[in-house]
N, C-alpha and C. Protein backbone atom coordinates (compact mmCIF):
# COMPACT_ATOMS: atom_id res chain seq x y z
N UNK A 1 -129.55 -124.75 -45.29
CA UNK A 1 -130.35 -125.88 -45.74
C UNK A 1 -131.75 -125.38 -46.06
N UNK A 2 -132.47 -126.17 -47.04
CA UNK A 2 -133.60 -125.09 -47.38
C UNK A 2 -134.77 -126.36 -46.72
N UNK A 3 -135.34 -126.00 -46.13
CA UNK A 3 -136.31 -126.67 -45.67
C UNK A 3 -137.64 -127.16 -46.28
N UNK A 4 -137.68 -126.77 -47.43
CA UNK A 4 -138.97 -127.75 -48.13
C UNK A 4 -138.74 -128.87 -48.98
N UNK A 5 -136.97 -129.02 -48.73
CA UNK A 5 -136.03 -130.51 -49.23
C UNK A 5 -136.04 -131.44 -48.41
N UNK A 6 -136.07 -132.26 -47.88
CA UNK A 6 -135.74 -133.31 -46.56
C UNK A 6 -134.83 -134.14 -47.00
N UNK A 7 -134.05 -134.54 -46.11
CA UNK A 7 -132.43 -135.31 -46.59
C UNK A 7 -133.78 -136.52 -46.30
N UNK A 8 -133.32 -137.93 -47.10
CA UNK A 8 -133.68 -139.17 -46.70
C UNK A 8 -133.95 -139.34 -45.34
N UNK A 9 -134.90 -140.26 -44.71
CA UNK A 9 -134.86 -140.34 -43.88
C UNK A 9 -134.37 -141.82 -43.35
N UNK A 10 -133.49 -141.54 -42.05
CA UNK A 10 -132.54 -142.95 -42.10
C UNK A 10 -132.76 -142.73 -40.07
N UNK A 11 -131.98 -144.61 -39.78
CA UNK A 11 -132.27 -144.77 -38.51
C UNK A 11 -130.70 -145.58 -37.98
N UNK A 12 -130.36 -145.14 -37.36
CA UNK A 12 -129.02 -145.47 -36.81
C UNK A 12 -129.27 -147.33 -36.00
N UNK A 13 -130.26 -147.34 -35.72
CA UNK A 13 -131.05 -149.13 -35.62
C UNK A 13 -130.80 -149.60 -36.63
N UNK A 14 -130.83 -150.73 -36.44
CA UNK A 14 -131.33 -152.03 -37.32
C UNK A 14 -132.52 -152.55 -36.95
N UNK A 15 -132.47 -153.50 -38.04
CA UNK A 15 -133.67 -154.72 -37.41
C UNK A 15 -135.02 -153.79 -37.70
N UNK A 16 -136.02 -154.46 -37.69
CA UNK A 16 -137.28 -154.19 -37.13
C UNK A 16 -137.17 -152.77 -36.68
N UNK A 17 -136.89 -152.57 -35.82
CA UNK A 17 -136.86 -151.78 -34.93
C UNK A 17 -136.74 -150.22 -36.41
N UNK A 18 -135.49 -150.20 -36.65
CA UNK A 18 -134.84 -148.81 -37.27
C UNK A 18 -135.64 -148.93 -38.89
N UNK A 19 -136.38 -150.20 -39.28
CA UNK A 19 -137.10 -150.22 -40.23
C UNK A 19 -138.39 -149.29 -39.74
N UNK A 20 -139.18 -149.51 -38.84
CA UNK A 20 -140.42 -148.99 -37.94
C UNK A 20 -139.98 -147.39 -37.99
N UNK A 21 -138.83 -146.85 -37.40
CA UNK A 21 -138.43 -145.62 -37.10
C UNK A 21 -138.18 -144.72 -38.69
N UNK A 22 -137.73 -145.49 -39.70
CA UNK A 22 -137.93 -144.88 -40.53
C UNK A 22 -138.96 -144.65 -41.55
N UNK A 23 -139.48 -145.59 -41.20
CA UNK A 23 -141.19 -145.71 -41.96
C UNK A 23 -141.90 -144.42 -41.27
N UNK A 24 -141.86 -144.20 -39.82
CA UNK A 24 -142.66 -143.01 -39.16
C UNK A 24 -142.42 -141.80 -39.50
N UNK A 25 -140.90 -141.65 -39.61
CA UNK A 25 -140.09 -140.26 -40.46
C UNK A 25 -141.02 -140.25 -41.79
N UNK A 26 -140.52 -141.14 -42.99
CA UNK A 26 -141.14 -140.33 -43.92
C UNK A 26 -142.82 -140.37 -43.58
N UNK A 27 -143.55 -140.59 -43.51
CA UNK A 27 -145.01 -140.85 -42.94
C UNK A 27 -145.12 -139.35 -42.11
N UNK A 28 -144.53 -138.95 -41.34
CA UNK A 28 -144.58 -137.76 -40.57
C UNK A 28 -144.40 -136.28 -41.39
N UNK A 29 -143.39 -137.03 -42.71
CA UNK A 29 -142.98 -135.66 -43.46
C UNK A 29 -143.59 -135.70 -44.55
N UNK A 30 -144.00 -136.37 -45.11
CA UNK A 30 -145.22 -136.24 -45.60
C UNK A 30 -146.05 -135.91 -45.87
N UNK A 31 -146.46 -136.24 -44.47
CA UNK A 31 -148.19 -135.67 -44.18
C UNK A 31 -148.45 -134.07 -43.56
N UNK A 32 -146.75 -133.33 -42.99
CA UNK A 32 -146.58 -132.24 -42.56
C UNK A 32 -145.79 -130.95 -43.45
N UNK A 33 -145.09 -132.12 -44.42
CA UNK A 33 -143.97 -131.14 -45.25
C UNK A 33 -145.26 -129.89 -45.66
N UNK A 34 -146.66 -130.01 -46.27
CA UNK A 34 -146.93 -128.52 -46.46
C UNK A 34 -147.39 -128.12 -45.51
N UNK A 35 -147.34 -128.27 -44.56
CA UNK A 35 -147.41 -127.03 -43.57
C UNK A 35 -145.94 -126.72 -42.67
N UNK A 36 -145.06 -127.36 -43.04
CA UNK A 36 -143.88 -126.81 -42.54
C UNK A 36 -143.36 -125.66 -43.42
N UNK A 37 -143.80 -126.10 -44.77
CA UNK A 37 -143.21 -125.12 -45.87
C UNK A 37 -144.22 -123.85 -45.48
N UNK A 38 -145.11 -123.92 -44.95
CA UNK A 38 -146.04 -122.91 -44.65
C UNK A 38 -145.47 -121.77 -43.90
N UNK A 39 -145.39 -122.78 -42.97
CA UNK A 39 -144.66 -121.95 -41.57
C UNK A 39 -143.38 -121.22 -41.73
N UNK A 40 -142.26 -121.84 -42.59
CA UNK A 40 -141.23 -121.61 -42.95
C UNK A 40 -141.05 -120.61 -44.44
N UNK A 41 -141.77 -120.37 -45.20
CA UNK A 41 -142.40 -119.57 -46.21
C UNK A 41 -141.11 -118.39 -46.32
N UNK A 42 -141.74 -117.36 -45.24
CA UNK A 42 -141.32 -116.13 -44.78
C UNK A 42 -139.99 -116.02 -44.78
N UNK A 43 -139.41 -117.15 -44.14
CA UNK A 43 -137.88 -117.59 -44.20
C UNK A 43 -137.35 -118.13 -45.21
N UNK A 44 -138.04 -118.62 -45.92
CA UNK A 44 -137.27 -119.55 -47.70
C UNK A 44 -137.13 -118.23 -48.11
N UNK A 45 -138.09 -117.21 -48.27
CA UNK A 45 -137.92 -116.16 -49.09
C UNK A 45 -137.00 -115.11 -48.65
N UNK A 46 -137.02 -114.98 -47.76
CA UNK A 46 -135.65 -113.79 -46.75
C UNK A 46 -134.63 -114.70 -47.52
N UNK A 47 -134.25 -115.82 -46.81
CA UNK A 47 -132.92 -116.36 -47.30
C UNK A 47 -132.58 -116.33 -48.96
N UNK A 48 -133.66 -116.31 -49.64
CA UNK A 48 -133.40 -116.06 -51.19
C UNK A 48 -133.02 -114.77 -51.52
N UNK A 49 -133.91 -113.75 -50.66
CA UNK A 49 -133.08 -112.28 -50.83
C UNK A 49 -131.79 -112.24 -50.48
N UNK A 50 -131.19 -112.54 -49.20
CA UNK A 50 -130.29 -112.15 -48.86
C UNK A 50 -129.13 -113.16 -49.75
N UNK A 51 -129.51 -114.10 -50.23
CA UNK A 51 -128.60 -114.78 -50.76
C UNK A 51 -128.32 -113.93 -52.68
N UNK A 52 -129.19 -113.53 -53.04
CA UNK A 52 -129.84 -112.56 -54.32
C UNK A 52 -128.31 -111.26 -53.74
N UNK A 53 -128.86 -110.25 -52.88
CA UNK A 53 -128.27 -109.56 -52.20
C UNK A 53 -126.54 -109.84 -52.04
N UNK A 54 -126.37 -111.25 -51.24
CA UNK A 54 -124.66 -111.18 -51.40
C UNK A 54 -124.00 -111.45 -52.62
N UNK A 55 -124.98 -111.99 -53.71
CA UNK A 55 -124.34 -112.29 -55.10
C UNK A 55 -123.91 -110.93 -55.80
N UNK A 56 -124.58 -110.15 -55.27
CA UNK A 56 -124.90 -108.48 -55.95
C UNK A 56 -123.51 -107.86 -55.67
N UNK A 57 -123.55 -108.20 -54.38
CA UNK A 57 -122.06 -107.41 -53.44
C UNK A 57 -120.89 -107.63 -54.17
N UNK A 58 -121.07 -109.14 -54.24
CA UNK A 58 -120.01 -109.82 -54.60
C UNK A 58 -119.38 -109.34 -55.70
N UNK A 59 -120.53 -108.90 -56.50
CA UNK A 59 -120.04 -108.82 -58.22
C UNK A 59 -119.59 -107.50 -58.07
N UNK A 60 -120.27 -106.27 -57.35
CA UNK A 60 -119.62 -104.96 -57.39
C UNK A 60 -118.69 -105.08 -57.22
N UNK A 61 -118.11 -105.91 -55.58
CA UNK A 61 -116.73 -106.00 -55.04
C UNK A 61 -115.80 -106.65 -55.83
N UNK A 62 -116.15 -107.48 -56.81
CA UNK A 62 -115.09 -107.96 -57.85
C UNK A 62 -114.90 -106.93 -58.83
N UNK A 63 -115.96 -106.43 -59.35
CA UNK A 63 -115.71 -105.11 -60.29
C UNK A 63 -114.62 -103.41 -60.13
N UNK A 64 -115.11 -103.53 -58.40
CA UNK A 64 -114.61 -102.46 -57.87
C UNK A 64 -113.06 -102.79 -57.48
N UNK A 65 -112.33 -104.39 -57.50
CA UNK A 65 -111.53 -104.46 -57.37
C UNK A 65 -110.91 -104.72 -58.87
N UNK A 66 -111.46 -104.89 -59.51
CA UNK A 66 -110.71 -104.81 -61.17
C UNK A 66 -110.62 -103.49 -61.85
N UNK A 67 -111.24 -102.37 -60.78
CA UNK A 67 -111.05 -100.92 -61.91
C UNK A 67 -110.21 -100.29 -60.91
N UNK A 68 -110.41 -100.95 -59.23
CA UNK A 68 -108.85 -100.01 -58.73
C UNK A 68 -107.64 -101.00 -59.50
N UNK A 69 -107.47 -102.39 -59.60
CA UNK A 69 -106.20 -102.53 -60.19
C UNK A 69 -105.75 -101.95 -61.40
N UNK A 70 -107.11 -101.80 -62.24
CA UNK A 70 -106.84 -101.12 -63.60
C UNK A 70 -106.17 -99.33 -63.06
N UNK A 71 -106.50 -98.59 -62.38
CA UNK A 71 -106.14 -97.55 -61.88
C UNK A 71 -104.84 -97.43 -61.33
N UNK A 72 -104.71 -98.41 -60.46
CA UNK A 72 -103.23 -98.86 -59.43
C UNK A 72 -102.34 -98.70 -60.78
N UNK A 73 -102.53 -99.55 -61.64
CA UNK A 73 -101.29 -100.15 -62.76
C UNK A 73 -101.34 -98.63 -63.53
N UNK A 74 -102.21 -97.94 -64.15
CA UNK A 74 -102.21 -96.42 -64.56
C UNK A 74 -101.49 -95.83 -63.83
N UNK A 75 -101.55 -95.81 -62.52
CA UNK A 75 -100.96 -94.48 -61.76
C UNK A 75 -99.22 -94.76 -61.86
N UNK A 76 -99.21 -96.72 -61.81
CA UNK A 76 -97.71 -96.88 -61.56
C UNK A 76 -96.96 -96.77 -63.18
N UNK A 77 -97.77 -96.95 -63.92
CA UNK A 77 -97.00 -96.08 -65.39
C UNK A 77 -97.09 -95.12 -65.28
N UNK A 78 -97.64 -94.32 -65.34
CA UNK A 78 -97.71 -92.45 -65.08
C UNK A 78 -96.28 -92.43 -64.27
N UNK A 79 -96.34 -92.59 -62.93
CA UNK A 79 -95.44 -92.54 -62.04
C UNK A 79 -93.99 -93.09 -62.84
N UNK A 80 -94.02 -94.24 -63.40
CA UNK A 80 -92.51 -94.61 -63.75
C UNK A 80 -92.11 -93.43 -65.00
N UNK A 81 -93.18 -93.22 -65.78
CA UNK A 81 -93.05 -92.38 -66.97
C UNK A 81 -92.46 -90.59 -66.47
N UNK A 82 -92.80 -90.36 -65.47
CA UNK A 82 -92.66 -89.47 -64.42
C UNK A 82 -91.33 -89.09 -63.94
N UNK A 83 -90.66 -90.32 -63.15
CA UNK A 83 -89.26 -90.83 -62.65
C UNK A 83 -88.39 -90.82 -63.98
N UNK A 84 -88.83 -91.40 -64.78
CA UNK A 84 -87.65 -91.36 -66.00
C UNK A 84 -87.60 -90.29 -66.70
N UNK A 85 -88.57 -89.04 -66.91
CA UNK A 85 -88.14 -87.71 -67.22
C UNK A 85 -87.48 -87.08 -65.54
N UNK A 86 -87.62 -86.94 -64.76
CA UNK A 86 -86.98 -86.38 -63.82
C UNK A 86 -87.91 -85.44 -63.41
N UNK A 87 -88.92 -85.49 -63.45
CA UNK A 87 -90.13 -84.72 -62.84
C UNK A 87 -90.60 -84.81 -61.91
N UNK A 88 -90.09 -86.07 -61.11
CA UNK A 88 -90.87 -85.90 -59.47
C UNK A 88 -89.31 -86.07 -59.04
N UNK A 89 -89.16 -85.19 -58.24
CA UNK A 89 -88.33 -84.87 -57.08
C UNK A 89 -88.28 -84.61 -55.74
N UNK A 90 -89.59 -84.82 -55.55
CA UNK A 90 -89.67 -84.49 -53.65
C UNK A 90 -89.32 -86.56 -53.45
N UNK A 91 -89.00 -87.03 -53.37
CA UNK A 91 -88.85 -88.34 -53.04
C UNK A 91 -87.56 -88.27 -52.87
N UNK A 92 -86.54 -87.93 -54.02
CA UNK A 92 -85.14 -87.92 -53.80
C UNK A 92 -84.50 -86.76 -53.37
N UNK A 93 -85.34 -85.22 -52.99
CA UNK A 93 -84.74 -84.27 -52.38
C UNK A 93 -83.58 -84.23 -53.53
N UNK A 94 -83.83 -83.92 -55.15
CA UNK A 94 -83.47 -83.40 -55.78
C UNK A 94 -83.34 -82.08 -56.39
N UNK A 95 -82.80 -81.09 -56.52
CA UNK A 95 -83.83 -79.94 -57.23
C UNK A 95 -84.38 -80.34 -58.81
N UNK A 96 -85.60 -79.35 -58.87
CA UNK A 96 -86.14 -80.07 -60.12
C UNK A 96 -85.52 -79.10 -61.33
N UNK A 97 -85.32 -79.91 -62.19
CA UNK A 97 -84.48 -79.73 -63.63
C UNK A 97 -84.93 -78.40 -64.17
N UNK A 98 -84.07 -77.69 -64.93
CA UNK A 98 -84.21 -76.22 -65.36
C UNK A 98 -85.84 -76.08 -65.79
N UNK A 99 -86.24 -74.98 -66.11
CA UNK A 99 -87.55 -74.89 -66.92
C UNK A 99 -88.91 -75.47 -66.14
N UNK A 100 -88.74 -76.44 -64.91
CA UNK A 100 -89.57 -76.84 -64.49
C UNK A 100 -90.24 -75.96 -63.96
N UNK A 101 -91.70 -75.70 -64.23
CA UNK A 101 -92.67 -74.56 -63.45
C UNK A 101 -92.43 -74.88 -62.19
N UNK A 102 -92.93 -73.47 -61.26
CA UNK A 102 -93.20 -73.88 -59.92
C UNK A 102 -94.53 -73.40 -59.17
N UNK A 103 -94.63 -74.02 -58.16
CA UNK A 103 -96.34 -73.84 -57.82
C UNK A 103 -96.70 -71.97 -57.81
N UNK A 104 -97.41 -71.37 -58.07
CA UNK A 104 -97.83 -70.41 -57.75
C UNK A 104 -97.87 -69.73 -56.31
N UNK A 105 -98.07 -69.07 -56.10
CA UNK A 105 -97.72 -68.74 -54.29
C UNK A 105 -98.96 -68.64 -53.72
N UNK A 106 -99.49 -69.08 -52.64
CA UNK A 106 -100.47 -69.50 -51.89
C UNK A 106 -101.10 -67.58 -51.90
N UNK A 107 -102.38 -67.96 -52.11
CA UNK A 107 -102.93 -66.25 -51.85
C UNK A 107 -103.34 -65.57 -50.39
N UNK A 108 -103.28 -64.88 -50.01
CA UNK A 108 -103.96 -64.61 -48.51
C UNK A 108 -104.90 -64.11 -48.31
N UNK A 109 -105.97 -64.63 -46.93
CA UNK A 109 -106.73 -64.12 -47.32
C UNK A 109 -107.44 -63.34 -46.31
């Protein structure tokens, strides 16, 4: 809630009575709202950063989740394109098809 707004001011009375109680509310806020906004200053403005701040997050974290799906869906075409030549074989403990290179031999050192 931002505090240099004031909701209406209202009185759960009737009568006389909750007329009086709400006449003193606004009369009180009024005559205090600038120096509450005073006091409260320091805090309107933090809360505007940090609210500035989670919009920021937000948008990376939507971005950063639209270029791993864009990536995810790449890797799973690669991968199917992969499976249907017969090129990955450690999954099915196949041997791999004639001509297929093989890794080089680890060097020592």
């Amino acid at each position: 809630m931002d505090s240099r707004y004031a909701e209406p001011a209202t009185s759960h009375r009737g009568g006389f009575t909750g007329t009086a109680l709400v006449l003193a509310k606004r009369a009180f806020r009024l005559t205090f709202q600038p120096f509450i906004n005073e006091v409260l200053r320091k805090q309107v403005e933090f809360n505007e950063s940090i609210l500035d701040a989670l919009a920021t997050l937000h948008d990376v974290q939507r971005e950063q989740a639209r270029a791993q799906a864009a990536w995810r869906k790449e890797l799973e075409r690669r991968l199917a394109k992969l499976e249907g030549t017969g090129h990955v074989t450690a999954e099915r403990h196949e041997p791999a098809p004639a001509g297929t290179p093989k890794r080089p031999p680890k060097r020592k050192r």
